[in-house]
C-alpha atoms as a PDB file:
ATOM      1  CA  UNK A   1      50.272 -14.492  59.730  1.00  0.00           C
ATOM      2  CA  UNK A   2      52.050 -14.073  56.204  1.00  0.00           C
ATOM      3  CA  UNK A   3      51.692 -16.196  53.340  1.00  0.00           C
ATOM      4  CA  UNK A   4      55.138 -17.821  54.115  1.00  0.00           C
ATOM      5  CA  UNK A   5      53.489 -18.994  57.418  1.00  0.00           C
ATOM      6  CA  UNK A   6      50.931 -20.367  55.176  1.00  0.00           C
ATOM      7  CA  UNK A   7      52.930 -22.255  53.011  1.00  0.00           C
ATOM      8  CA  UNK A   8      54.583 -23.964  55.918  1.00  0.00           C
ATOM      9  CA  UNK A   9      51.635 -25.301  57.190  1.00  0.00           C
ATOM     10  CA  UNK A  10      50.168 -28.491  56.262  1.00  0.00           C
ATOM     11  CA  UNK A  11      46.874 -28.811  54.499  1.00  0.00           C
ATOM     12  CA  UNK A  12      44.298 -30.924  56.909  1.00  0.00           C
ATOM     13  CA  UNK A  13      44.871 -34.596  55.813  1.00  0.00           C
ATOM     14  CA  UNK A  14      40.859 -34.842  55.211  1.00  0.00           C
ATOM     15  CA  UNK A  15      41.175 -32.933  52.057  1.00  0.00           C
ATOM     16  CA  UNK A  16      44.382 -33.951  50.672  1.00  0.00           C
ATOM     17  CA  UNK A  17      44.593 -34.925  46.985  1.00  0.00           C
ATOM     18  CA  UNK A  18      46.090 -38.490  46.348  1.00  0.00           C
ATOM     19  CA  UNK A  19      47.720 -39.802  43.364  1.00  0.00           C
ATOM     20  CA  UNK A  20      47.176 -43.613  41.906  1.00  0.00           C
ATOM     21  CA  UNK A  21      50.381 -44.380  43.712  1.00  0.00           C
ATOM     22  CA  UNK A  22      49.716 -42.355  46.630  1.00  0.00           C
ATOM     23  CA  UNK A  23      46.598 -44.458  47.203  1.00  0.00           C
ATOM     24  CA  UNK A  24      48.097 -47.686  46.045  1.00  0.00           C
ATOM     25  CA  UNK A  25      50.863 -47.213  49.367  1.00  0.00           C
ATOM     26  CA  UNK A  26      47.770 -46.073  51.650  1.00  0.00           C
ATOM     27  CA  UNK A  27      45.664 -48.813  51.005  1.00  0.00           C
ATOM     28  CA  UNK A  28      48.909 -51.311  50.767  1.00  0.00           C
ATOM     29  CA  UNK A  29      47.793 -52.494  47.227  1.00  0.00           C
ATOM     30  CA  UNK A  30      49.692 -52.638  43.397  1.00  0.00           C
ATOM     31  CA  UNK A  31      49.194 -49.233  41.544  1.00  0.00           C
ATOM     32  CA  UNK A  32      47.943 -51.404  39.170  1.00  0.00           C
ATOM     33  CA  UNK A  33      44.939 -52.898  41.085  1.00  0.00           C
ATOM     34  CA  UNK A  34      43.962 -49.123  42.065  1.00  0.00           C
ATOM     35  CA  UNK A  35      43.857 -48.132  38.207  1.00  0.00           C
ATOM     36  CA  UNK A  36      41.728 -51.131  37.260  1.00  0.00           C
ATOM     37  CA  UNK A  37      39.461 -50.546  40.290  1.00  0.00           C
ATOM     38  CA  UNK A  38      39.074 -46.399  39.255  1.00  0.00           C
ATOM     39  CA  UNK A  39      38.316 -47.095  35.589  1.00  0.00           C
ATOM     40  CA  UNK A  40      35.726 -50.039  36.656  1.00  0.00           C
ATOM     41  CA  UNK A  41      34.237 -47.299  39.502  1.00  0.00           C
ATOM     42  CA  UNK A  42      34.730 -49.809  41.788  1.00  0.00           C
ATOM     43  CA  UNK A  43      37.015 -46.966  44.401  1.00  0.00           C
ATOM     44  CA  UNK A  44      35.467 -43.368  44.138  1.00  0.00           C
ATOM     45  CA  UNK A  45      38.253 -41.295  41.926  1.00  0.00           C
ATOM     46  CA  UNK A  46      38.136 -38.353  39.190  1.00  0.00           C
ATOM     47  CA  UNK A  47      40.423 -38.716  35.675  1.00  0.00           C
ATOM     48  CA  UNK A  48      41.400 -35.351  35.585  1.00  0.00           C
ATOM     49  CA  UNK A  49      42.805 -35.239  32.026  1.00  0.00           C
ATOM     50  CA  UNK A  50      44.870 -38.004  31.869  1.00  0.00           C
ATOM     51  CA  UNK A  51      45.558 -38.719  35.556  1.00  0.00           C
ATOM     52  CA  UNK A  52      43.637 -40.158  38.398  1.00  0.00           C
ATOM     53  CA  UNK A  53      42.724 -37.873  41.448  1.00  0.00           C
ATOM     54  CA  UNK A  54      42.117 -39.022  44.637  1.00  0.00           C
ATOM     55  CA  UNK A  55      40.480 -37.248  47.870  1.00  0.00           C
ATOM     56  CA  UNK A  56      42.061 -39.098  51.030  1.00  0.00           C
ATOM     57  CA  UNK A  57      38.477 -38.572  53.241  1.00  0.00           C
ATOM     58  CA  UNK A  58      36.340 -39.612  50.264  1.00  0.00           C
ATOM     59  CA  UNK A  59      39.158 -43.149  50.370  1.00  0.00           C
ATOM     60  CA  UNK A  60      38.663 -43.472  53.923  1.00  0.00           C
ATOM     61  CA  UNK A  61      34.659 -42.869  53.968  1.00  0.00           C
ATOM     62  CA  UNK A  62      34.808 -45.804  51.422  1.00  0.00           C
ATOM     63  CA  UNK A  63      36.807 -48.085  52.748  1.00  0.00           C
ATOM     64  CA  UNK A  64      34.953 -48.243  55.981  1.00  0.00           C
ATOM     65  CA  UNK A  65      31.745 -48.644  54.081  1.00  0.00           C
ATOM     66  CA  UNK A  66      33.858 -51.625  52.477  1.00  0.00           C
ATOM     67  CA  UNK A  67      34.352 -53.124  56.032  1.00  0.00           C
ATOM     68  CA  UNK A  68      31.419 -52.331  57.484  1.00  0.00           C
ATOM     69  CA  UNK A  69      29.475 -54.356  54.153  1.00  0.00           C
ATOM     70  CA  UNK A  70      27.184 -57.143  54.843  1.00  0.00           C
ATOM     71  CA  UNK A  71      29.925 -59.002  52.181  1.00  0.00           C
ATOM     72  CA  UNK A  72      32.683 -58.372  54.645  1.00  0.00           C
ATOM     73  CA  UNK A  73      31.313 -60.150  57.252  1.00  0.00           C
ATOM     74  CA  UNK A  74      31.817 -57.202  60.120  1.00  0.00           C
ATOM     75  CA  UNK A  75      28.513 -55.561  59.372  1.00  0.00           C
ATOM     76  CA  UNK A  76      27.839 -56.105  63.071  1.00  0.00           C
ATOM     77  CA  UNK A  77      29.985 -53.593  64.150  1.00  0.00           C
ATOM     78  CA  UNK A  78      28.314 -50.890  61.971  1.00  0.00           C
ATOM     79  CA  UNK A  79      25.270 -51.327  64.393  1.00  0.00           C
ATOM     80  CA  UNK A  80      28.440 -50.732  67.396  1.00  0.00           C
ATOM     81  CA  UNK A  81      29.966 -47.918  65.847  1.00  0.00           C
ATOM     82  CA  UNK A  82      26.643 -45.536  65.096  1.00  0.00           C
ATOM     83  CA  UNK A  83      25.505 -45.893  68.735  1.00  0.00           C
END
């Protein structure tokens, strides 16, 4: 394999790095709502100088725990999913 072939080849989705708008389009919400959520630590993010980093498996992890909440409603189908 040369590095050529390595540049070609996607990085594994898991690990991607997502930007504010990035994660704004994934999650189908205003950049702006994403912002105010990473400042308030309400979504796990990093500030990496002045920008917001976000790791796409760290989003998803979250956003299941979001669903699976007792707040949501669905927390019965936490019990389905771990068996």
């Amino acid at each position: 394999m040369t590095r050529d072939d390595d540049k070609r080849r996607a990085p594994s989705l898991d690990n991607d790095i997502l930007t504010i708008e990035e994660v704004a389009a994934y999650l189908r919400l205003t950049p702006q709502t994403i912002y105010k959520w990473a400042q308030q630590k309400r979504i796990p993010a990093a500030k990496l100088g002045k920008e917001w980093r976000f790791r796409k498996s760290i989003v998803d992890r979250w956003l299941d725990e979001q669903i699976l909440s007792a707040a949501s409603g669905f927390e019965h189908l936490k019990e389905q999913t771990e068996r």
